[in-house]
Protein backbone atom coordinates (compact mmCIF):
# COMPACT_ATOMS: atom_id res chain seq x y z
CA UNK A 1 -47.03 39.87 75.64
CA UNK A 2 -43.48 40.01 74.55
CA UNK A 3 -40.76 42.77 74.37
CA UNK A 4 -39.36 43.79 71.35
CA UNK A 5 -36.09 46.26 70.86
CA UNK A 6 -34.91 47.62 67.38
CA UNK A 7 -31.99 49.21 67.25
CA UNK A 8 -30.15 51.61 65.24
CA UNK A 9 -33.69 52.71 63.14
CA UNK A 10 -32.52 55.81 60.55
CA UNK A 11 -34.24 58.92 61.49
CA UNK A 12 -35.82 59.17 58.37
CA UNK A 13 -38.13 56.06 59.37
CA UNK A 14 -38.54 57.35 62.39
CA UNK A 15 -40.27 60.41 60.82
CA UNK A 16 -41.89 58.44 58.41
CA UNK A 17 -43.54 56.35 61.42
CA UNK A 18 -44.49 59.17 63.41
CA UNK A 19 -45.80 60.63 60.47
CA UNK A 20 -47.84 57.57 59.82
CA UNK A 21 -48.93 57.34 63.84
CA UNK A 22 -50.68 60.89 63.20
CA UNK A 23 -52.26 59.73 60.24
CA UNK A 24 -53.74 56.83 61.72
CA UNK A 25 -54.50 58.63 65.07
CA UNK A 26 -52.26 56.07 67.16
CA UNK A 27 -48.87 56.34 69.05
CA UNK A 28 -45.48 55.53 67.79
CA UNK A 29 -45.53 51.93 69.65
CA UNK A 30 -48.94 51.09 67.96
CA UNK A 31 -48.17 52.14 64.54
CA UNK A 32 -45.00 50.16 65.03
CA UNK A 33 -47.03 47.15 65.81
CA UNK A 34 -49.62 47.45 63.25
CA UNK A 35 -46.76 48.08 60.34
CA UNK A 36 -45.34 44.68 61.70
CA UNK A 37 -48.35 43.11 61.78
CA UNK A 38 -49.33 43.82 58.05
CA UNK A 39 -46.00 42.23 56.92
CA UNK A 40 -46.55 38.89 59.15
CA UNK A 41 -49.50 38.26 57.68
CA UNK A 42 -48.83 39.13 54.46
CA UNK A 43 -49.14 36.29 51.90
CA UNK A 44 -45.76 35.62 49.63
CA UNK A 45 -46.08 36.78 45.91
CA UNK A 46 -44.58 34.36 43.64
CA UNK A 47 -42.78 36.44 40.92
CA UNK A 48 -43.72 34.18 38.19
CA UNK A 49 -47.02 33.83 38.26
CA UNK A 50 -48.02 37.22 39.12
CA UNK A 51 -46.07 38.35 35.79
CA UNK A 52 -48.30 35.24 34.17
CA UNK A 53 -51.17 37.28 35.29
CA UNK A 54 -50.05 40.58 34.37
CA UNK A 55 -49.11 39.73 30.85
CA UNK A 56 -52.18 37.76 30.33
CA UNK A 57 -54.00 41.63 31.07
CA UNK A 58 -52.46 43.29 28.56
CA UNK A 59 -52.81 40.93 25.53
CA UNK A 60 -54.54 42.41 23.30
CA UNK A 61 -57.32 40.99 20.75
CA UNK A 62 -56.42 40.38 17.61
CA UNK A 63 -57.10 42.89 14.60
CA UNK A 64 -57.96 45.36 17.00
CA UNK A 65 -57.26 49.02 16.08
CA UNK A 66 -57.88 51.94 19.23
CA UNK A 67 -59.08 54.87 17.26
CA UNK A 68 -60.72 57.87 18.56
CA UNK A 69 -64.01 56.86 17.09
CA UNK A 70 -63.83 53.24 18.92
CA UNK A 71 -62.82 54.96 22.35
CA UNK A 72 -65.74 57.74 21.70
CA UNK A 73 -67.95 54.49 21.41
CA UNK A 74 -66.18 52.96 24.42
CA UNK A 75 -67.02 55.73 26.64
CA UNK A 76 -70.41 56.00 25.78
CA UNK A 77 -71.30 52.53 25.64
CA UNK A 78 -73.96 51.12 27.99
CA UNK A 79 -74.32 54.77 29.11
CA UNK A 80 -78.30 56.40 29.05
């Protein structure tokens, strides 16, 4: 297993970490590692098509109105 050094980490992320280590119920060094971990394996967001996606969401039909009596209705529907 390999050695890693970071240097010249802002105290405030060192707090944060530590913070994060208690949370989690691990030591500095592991939460470290996991933290590291989570961003390797990450997968890449492409901008564009995630903004595709999001504006695709929030089209809305056409000739509809939100009104208090269709959110009432909403609510309630497929309820007992």
């Amino acid at each position: 297993m390999a050695t890693l050094t970071v240097k010249n980490i802002s105290d405030r992320v060192v707090k944060r970490l530590k913070a994060r280590a208690v949370q989690h119920h691990r030591s500095l060094n592991y939460e470290v590692i996991a933290c590291l971990e989570a961003v390797a394996q990450a997968t890449p967001v492409d901008p564009d098509s995630f903004l595709a996606h999001v504006r695709s969401l929030r089209q809305r039909p056409a000739n509809f109105r939100l009104t208090d009596k269709t959110l009432a209705q909403l609510k309630t529907a497929g309820r007992p």
